[in-house]
Protein backbone atom coordinates (compact mmCIF):
# COMPACT_ATOMS: atom_id res chain seq x y z
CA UNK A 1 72.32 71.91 63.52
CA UNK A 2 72.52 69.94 60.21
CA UNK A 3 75.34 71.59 57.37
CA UNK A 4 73.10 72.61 54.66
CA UNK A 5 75.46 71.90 52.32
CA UNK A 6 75.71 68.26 53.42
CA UNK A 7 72.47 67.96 53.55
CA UNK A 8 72.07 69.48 49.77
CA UNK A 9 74.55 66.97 49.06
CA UNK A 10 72.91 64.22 50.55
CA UNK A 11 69.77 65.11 48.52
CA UNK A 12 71.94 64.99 45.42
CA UNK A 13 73.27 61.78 45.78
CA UNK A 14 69.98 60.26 46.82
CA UNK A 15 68.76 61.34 43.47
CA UNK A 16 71.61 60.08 41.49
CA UNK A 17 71.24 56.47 43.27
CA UNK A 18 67.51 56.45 42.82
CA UNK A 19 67.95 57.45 39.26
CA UNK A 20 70.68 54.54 38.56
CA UNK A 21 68.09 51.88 40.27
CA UNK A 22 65.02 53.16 38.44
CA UNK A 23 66.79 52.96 35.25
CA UNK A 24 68.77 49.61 35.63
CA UNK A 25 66.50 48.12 38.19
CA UNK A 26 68.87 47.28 40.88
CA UNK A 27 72.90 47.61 41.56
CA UNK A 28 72.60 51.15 42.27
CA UNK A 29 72.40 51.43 46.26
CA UNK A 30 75.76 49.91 46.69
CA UNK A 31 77.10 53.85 45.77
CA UNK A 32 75.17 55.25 49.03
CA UNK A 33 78.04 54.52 51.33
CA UNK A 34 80.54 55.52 48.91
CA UNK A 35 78.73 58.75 47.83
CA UNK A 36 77.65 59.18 51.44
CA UNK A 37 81.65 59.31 52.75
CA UNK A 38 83.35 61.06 48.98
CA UNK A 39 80.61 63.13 48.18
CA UNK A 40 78.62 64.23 51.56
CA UNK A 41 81.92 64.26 53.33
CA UNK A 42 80.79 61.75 56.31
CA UNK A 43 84.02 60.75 58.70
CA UNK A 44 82.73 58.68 60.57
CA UNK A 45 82.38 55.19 58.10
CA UNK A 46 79.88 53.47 60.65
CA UNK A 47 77.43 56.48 60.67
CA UNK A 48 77.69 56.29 56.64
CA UNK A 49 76.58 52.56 57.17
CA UNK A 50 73.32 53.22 59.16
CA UNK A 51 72.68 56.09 57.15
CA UNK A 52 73.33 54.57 53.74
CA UNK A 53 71.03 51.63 55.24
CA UNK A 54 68.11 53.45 55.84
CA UNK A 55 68.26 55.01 52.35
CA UNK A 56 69.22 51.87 50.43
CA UNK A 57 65.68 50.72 52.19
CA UNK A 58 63.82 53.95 51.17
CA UNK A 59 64.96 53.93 47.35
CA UNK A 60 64.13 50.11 47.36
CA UNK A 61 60.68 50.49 48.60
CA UNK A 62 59.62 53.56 46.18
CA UNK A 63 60.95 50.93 43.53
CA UNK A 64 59.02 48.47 44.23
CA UNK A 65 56.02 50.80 44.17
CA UNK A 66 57.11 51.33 40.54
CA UNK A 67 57.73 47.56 39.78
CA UNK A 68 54.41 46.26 41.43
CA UNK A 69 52.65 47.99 38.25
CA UNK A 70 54.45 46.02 35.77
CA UNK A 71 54.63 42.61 37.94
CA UNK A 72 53.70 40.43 40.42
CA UNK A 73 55.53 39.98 43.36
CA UNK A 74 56.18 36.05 44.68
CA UNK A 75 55.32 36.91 48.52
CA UNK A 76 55.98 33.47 49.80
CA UNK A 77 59.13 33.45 48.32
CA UNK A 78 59.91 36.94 49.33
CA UNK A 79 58.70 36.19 53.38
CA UNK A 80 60.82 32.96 53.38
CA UNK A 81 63.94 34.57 52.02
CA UNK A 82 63.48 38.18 53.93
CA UNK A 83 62.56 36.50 57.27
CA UNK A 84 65.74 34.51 57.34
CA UNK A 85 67.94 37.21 55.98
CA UNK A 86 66.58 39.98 59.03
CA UNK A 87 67.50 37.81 61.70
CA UNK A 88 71.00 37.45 59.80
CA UNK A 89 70.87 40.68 59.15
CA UNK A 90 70.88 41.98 62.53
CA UNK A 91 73.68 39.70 63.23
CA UNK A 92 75.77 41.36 60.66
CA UNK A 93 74.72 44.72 61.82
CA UNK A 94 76.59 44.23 64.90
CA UNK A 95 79.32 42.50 63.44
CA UNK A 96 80.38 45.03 61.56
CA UNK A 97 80.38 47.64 64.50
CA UNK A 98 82.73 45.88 65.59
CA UNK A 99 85.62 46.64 62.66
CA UNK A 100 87.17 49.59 62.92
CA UNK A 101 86.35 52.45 60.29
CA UNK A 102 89.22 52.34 57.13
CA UNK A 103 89.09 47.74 58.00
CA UNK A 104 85.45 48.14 57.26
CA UNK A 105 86.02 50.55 54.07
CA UNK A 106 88.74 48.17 52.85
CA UNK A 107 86.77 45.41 52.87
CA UNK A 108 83.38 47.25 51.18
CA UNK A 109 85.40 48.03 48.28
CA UNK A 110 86.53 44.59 47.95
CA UNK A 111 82.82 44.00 47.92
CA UNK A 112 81.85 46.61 45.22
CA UNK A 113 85.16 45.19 43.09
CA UNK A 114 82.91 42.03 43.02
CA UNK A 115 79.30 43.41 42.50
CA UNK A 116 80.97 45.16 39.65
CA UNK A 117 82.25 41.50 38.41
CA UNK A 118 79.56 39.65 38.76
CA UNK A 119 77.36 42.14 37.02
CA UNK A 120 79.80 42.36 33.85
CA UNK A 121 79.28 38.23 33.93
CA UNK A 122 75.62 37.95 34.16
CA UNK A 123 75.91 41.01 31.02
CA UNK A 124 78.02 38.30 29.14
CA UNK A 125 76.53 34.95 30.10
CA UNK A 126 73.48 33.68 28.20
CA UNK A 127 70.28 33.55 30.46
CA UNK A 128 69.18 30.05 31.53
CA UNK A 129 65.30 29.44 31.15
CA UNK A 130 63.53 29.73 34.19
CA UNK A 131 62.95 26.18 35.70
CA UNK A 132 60.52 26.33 38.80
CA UNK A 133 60.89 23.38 41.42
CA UNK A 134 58.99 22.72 44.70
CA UNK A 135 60.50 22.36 48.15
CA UNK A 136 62.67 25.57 47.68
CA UNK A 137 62.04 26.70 51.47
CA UNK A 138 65.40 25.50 52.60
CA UNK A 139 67.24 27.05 49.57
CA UNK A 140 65.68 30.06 50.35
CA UNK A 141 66.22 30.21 54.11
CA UNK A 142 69.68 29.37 53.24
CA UNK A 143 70.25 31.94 50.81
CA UNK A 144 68.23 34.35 52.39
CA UNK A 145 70.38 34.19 55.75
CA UNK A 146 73.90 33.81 53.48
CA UNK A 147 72.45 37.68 51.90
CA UNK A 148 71.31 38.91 55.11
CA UNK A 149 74.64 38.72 56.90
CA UNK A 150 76.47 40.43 54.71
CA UNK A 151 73.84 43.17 53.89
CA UNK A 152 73.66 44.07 57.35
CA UNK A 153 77.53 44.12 57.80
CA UNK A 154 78.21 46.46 54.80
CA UNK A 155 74.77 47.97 55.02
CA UNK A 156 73.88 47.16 51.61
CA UNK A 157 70.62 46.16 49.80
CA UNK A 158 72.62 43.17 48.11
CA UNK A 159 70.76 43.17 45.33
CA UNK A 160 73.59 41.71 43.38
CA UNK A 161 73.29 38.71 45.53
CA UNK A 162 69.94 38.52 46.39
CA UNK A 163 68.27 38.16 42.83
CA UNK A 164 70.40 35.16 41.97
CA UNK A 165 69.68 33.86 45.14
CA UNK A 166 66.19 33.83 44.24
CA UNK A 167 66.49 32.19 40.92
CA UNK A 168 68.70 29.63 41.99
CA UNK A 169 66.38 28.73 45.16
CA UNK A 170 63.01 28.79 42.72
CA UNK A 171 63.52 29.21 39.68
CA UNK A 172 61.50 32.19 39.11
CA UNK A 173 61.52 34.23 36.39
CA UNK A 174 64.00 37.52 36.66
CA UNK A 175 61.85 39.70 36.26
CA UNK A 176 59.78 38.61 39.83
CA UNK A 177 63.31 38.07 41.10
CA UNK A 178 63.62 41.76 40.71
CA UNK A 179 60.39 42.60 42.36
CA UNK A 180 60.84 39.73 45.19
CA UNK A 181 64.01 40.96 45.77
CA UNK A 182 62.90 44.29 46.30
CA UNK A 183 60.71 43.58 49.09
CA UNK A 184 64.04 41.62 50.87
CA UNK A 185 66.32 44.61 50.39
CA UNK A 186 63.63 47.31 52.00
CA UNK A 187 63.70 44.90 55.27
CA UNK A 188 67.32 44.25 55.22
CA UNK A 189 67.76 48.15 55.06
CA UNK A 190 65.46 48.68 57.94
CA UNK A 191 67.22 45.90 60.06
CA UNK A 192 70.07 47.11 59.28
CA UNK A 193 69.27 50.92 59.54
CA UNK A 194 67.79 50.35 62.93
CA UNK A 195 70.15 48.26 64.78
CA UNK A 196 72.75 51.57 63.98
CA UNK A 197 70.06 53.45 65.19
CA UNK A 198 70.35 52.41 68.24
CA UNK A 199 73.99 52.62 68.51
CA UNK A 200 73.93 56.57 67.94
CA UNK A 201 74.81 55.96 64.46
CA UNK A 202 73.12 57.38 62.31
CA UNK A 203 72.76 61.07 60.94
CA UNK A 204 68.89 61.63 60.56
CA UNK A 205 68.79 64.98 58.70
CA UNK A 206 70.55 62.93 55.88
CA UNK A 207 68.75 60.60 55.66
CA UNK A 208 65.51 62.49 55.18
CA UNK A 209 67.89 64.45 52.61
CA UNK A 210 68.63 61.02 50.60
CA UNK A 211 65.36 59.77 50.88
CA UNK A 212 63.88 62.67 49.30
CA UNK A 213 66.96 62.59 46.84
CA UNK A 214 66.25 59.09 45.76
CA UNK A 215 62.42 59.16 45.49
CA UNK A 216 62.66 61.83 43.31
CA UNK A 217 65.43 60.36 41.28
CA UNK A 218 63.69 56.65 41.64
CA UNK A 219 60.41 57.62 39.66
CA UNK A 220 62.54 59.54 37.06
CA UNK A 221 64.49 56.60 36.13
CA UNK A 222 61.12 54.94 36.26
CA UNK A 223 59.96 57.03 33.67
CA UNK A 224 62.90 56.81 31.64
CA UNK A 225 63.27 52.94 32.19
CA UNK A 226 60.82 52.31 28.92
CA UNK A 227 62.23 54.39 26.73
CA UNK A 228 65.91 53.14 27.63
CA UNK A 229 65.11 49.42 26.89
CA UNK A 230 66.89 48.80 24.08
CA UNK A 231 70.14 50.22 25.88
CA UNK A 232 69.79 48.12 29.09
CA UNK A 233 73.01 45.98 28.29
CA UNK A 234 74.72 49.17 28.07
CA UNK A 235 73.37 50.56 31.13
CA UNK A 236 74.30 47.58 33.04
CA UNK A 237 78.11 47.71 32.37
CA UNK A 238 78.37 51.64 33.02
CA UNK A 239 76.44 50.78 36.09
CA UNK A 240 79.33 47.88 36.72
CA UNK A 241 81.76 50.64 35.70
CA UNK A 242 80.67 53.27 38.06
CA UNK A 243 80.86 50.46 41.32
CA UNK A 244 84.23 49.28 40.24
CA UNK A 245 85.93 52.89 39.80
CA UNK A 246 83.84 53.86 43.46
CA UNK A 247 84.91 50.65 44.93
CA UNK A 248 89.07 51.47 43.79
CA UNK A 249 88.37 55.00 45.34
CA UNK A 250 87.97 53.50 48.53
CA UNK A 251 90.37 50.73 48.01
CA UNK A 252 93.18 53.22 47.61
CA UNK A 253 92.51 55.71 50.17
């Protein structure tokens, strides 16, 4: 039988991710593992992977529900990129079975100290204009692959990755790098999600929990995403904040 408070917990933190990526648009599912092992009080690190996997894909999809009513979505760009990154995804998946528990931690916080970095860097570095090319297919198989692997070995969405990806490989605009990337992250989570699945590792009640959690919170921050415009810079580096000081957490224990 499920704990109910874990699963109440679960619920809670689902909401608080889907509220960070329906307010700053992305960033926000790398805190499912850690809120998924700190908060929920999972043990076992690879069941927080295929959990956190499965809900990383569920608060990406209800997003991009949100974000297909303010943009398009590139779907050639998004099959080229996604199809690469699930086979590499898969890869990963099993990979990172294969690390023991706190080696796996270690290194996900090594990650998050990064995502936190990089998102500080895009705050402070001026936005190049939007250049599109033609024959971007390899770039994005490439890219898509490089994102894959490690989303399916930490169990991430990768958005951090996966949007710069995108620009770099088309030159889209960021805002259908958002969307695109989106779609990629919902299949990497299922890849991901599934392939733990099979392995017996993952914890079902919570992720029905954190799904609900994070659909709920996801069309709040929706909802509040208009009226906190102005303050997106600001969002952005609490958001970077909030990984960094997780990621440490898990660093030092």
């Amino acid at each position: 039988m499920p704990d109910p408070i874990q699963v109440a917990l679960g619920a809670a933190s689902g909401s608080v991710v889907g509220l960070i990526l329906g307010l700053a648009g992305g960033g926000g599912s790398i805190l499912a593992i850690p809120m998924l092992i700190h908060v929920v009080g999972l043990r076992n690190v690879h069941v927080a992977v295929g959990t956190g996997a499965f809900a990383v894909s569920a608060c990406a999809l209800v997003n991009l529900v949100g974000h297909l009513r303010m943009a398009r979505v590139p779907w050639r760009a998004a099959g080229w990129f996604g199809m690469a990154g699930v086979l590499a995804a898969g890869l990963g998946a099993d990979l990172g079975k294969q690390f023991d528990g706190p080696r796996l931690q270690a290194l996900f916080a090594l990650v998050m100290l990064a995502a936190a970095a990089m998102m500080i860097r895009r705050r402070f570095r001026p936005e190049a204009e939007p250049n599109a090319r033609r024959g971007s297919v390899p770039k994005l198989v490439g890219f898509g692959g490089a994102t894959g692997l490690m989303s399916g070995f930490f169990g991430i969405g990768g958005g951090f990755l996966v949007v710069p990806g995108l620009v770099a490989a088309t030159g889209m605009p960021l805002v259908s790098a958002v969307g695109c990337s989106l779609v990629v992250i919902t299949a990497f989570g299922l890849t991901t999600g599934f392939s733990y699945a099979l392995s017996q590792l993952v914890d079902w009640p919570l992720v029905l929990a954190f799904v609900a959690g994070g659909a709920g919170g996801g069309l709040a921050g929706l909802r509040l995403r208009s009226a906190c415009a102005a303050r997106k810079g600001l969002l952005d580096i609490v958001l970077a904040g909030l990984i960094a000081g997780a990621g440490l957490v898990m660093l030092v224990r």
